[in-house]
PDB file of N, CA and C in Angstrom:
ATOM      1  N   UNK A   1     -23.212   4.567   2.850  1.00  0.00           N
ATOM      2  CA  UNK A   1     -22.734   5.332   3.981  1.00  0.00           C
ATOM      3  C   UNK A   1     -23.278   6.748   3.894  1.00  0.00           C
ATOM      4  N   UNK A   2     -24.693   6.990   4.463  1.00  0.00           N
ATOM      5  CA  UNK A   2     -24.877   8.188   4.361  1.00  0.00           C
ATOM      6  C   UNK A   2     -24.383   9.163   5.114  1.00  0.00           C
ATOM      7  N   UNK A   3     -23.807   8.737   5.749  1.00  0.00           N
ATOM      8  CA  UNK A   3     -22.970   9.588   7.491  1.00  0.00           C
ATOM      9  C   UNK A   3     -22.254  10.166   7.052  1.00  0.00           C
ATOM     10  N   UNK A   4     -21.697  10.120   4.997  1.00  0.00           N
ATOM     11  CA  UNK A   4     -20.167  10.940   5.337  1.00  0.00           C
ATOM     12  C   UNK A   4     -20.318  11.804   3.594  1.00  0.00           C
ATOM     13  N   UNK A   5     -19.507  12.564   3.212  1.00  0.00           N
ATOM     14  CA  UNK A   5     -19.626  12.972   2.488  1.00  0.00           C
ATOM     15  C   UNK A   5     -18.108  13.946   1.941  1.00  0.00           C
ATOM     16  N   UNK A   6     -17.751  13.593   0.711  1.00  0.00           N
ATOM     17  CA  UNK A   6     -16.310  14.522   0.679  1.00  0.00           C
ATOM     18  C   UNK A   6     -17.104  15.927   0.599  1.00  0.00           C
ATOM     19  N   UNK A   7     -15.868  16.709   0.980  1.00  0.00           N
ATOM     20  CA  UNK A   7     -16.192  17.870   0.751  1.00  0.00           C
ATOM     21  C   UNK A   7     -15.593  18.723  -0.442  1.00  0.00           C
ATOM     22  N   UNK A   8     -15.860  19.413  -1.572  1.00  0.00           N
ATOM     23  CA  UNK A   8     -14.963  20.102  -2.604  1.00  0.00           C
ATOM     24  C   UNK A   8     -14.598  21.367  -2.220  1.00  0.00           C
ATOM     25  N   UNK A   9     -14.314  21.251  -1.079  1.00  0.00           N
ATOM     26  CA  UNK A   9     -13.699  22.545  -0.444  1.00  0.00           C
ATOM     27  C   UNK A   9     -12.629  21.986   0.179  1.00  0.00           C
ATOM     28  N   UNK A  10     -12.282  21.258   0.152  1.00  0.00           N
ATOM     29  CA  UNK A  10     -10.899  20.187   1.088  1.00  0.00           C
ATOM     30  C   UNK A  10     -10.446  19.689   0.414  1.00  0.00           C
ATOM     31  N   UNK A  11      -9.257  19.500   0.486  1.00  0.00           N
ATOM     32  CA  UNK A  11      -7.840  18.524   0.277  1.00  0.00           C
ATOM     33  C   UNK A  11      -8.316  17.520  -0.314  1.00  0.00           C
ATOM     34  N   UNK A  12      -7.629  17.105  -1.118  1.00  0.00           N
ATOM     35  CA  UNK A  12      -7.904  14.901  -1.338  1.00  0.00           C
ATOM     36  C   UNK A  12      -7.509  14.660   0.278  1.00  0.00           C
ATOM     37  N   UNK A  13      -6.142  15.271   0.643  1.00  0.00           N
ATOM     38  CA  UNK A  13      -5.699  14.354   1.617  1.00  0.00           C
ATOM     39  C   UNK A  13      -6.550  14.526   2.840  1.00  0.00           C
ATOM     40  N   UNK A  14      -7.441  15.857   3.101  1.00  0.00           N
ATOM     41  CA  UNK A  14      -8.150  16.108   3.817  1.00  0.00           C
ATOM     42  C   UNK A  14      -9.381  15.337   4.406  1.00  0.00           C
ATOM     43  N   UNK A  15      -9.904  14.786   3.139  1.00  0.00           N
ATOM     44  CA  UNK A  15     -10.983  13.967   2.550  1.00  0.00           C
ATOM     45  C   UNK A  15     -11.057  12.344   3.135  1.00  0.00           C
ATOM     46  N   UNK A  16      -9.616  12.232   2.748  1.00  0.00           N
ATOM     47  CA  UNK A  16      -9.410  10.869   2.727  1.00  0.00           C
ATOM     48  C   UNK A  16      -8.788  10.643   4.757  1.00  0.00           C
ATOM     49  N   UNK A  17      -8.456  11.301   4.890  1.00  0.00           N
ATOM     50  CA  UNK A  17      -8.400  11.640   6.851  1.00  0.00           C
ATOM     51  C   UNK A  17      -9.735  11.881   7.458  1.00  0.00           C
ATOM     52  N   UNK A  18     -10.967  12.343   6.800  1.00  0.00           N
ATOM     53  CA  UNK A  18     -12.253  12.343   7.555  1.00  0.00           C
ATOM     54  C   UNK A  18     -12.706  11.582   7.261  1.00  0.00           C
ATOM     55  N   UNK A  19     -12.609  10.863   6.137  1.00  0.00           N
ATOM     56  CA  UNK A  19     -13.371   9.554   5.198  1.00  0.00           C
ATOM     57  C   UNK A  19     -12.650   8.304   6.762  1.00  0.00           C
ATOM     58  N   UNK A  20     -11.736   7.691   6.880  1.00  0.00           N
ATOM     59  CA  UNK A  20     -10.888   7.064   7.541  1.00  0.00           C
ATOM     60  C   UNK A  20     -11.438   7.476   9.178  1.00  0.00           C
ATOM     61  N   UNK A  21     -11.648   8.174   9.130  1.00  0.00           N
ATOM     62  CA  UNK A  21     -12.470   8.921  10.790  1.00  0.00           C
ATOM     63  C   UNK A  21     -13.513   8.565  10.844  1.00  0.00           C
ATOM     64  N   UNK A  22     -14.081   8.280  10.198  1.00  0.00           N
ATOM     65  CA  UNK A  22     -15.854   8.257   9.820  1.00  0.00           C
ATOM     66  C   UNK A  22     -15.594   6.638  10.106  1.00  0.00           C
ATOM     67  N   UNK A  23     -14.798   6.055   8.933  1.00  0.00           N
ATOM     68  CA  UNK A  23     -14.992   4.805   8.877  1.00  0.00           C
ATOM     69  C   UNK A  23     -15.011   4.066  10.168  1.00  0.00           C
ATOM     70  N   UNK A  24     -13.684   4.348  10.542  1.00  0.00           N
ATOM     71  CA  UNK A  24     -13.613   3.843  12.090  1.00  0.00           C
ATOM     72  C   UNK A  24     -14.843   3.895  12.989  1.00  0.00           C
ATOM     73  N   UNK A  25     -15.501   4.792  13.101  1.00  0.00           N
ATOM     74  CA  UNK A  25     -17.006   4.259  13.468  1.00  0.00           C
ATOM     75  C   UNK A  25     -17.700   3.588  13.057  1.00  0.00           C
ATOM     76  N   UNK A  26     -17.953   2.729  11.572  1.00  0.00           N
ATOM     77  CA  UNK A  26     -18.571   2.602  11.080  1.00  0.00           C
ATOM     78  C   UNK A  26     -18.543   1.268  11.112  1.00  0.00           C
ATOM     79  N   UNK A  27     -16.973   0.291  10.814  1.00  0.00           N
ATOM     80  CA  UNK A  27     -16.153  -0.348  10.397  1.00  0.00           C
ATOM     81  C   UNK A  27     -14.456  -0.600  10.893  1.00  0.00           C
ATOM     82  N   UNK A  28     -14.360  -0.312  11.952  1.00  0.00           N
ATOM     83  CA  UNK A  28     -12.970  -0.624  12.024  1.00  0.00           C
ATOM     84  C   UNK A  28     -11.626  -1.203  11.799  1.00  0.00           C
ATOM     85  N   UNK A  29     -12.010  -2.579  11.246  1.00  0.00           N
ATOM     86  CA  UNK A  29     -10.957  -3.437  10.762  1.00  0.00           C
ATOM     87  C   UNK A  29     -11.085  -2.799   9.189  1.00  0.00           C
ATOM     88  N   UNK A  30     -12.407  -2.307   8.682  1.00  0.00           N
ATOM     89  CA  UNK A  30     -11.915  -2.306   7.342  1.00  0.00           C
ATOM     90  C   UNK A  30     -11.213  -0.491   7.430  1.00  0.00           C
ATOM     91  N   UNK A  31     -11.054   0.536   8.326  1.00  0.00           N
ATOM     92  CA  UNK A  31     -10.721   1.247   8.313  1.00  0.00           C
ATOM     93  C   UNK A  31      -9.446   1.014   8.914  1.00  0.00           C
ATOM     94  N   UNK A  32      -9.142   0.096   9.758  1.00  0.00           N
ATOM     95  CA  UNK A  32      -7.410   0.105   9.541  1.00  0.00           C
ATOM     96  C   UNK A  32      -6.694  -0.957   8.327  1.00  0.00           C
ATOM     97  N   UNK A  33      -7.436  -1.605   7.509  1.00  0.00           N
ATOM     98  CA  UNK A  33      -6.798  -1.821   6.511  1.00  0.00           C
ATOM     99  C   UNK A  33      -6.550  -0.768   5.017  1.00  0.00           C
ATOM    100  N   UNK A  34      -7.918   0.101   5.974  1.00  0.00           N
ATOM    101  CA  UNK A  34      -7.369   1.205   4.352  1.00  0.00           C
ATOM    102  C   UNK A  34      -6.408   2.131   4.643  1.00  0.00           C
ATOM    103  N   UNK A  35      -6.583   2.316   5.999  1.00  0.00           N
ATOM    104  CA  UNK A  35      -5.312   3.675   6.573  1.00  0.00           C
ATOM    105  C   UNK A  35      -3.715   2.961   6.409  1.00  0.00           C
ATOM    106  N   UNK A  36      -4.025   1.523   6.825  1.00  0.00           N
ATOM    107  CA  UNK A  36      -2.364   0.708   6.237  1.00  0.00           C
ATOM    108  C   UNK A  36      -1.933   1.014   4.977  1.00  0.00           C
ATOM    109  N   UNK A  37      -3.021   1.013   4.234  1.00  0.00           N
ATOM    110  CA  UNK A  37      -2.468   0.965   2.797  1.00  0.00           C
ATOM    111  C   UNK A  37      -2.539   2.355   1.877  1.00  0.00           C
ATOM    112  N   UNK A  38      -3.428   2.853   2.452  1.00  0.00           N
ATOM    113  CA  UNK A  38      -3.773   4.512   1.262  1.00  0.00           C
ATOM    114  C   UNK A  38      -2.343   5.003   0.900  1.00  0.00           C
ATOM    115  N   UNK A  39      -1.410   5.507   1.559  1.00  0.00           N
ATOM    116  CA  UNK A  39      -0.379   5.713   0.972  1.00  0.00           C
ATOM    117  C   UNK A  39       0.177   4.956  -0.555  1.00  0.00           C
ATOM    118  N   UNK A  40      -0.096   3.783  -0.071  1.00  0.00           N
ATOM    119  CA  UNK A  40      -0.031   2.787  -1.554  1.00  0.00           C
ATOM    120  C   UNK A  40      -0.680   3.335  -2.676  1.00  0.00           C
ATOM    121  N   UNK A  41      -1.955   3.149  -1.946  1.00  0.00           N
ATOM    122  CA  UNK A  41      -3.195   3.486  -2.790  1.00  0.00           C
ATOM    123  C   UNK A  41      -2.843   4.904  -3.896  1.00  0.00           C
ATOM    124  N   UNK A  42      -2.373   5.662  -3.253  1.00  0.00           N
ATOM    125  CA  UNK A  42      -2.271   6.927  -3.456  1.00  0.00           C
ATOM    126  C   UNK A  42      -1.413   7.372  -4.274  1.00  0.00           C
ATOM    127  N   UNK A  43      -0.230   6.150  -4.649  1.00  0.00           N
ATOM    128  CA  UNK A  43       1.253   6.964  -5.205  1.00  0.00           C
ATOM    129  C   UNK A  43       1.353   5.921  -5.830  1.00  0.00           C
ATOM    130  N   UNK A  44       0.213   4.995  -6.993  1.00  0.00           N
ATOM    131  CA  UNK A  44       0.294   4.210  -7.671  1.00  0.00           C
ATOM    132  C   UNK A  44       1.076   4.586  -8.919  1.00  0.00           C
ATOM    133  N   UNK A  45       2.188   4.072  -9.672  1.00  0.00           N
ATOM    134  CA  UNK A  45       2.884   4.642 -10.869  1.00  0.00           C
ATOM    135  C   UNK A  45       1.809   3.902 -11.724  1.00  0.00           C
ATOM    136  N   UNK A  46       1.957   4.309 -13.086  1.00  0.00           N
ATOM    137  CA  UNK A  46       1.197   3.801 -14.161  1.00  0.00           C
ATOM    138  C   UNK A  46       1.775   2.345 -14.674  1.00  0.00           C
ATOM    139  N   UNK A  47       0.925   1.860 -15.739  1.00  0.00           N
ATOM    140  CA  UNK A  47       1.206   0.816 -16.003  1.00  0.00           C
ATOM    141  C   UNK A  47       1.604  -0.686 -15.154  1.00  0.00           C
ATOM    142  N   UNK A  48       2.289  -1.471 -15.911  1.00  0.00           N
ATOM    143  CA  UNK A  48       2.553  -2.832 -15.281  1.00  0.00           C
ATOM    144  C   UNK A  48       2.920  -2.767 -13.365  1.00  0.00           C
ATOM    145  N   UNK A  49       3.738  -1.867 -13.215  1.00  0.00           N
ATOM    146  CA  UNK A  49       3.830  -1.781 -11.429  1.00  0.00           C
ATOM    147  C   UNK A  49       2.646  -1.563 -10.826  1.00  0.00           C
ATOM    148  N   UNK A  50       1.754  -0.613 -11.861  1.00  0.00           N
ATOM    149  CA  UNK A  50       0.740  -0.353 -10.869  1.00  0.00           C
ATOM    150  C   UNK A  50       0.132  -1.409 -10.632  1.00  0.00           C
ATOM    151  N   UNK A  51      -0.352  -2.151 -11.560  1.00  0.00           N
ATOM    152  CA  UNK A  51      -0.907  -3.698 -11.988  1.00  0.00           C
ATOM    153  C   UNK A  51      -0.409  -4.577 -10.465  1.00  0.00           C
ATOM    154  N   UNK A  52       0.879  -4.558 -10.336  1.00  0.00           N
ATOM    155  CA  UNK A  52       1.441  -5.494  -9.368  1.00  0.00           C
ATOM    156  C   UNK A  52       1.306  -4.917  -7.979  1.00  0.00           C
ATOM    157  N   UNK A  53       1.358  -3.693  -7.998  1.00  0.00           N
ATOM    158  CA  UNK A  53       1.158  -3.082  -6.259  1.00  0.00           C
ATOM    159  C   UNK A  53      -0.436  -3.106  -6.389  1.00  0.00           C
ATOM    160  N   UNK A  54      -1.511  -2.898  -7.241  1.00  0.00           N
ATOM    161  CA  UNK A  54      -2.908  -3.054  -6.751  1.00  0.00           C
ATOM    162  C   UNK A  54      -3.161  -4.520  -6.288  1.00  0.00           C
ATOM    163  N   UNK A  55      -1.990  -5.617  -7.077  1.00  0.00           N
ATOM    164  CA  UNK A  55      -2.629  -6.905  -7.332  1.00  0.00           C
ATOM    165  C   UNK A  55      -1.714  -7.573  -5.854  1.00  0.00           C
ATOM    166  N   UNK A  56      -1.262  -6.822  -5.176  1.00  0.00           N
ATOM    167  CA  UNK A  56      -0.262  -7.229  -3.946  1.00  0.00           C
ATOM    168  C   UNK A  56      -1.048  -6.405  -2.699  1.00  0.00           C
ATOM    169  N   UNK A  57      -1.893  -5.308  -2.860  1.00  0.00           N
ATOM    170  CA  UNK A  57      -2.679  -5.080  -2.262  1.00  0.00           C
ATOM    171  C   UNK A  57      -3.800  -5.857  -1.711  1.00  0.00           C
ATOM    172  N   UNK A  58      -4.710  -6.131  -2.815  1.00  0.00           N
ATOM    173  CA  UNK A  58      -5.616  -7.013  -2.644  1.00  0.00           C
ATOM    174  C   UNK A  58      -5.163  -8.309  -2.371  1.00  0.00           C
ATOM    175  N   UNK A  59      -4.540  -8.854  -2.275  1.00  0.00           N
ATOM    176  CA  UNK A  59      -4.120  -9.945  -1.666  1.00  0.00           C
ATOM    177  C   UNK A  59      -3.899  -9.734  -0.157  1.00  0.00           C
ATOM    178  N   UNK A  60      -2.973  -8.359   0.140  1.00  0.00           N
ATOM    179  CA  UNK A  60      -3.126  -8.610   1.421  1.00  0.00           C
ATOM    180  C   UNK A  60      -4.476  -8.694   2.203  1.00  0.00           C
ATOM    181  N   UNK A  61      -5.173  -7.096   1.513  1.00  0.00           N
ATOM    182  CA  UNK A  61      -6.947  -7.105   2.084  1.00  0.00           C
ATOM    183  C   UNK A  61      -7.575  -8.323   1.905  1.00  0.00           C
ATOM    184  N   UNK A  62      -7.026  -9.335   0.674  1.00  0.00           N
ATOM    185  CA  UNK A  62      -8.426 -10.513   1.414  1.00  0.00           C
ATOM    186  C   UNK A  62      -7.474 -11.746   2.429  1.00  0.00           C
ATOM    187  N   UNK A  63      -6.330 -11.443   2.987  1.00  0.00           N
ATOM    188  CA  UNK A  63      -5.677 -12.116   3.553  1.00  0.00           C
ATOM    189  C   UNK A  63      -6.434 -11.700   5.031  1.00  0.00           C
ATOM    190  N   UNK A  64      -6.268 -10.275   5.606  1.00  0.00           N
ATOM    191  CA  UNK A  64      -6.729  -9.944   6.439  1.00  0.00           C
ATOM    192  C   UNK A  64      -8.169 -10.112   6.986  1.00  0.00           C
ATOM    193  N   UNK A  65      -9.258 -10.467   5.379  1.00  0.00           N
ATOM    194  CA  UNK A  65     -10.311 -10.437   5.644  1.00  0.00           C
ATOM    195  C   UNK A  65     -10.873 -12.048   5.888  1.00  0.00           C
ATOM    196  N   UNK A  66      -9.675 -13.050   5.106  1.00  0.00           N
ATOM    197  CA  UNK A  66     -10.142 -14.319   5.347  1.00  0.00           C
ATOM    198  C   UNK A  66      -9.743 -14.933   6.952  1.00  0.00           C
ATOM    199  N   UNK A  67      -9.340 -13.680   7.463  1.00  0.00           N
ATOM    200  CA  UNK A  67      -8.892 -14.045   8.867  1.00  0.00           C
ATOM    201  C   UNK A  67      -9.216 -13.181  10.191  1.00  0.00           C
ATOM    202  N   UNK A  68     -10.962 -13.070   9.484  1.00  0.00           N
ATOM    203  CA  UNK A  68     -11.487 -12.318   9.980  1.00  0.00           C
ATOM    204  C   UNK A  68     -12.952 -13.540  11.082  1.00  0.00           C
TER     205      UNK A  68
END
């Protein structure tokens, strides 16, 4: 994706709102499955939960994608 680029003058959260802007041109279904979930993404606790919310994630993304 050469179209986009973070900036180190901005926010993570900043970043990740133009990243998601971009995408949507780019990609749409896969940019509303990441805007569904980044919050997730984002406030992962450590250890074994995290394990289970990444591994409940990806399940949904290839649920969405096998029904694509």
């Amino acid at each position: 994706m050469s179209g986009f680029a973070f900036d180190e003058n901005r926010t993570p959260d900043e970043n990740i709102t133009l990243f998601i802007d971009y995408l949507k041109t780019v990609d749409a279904s896969l940019a509303t499955m990441l805007e569904a979930n980044i919050n997730r993404l984002a406030s992962l606790p450590e250890g074994q939960a995290r394990n289970s919310i990444r591994t409940e994630i990806n399940r949904q993304i290839k649920s969405v994608l096998d029904s694509l």
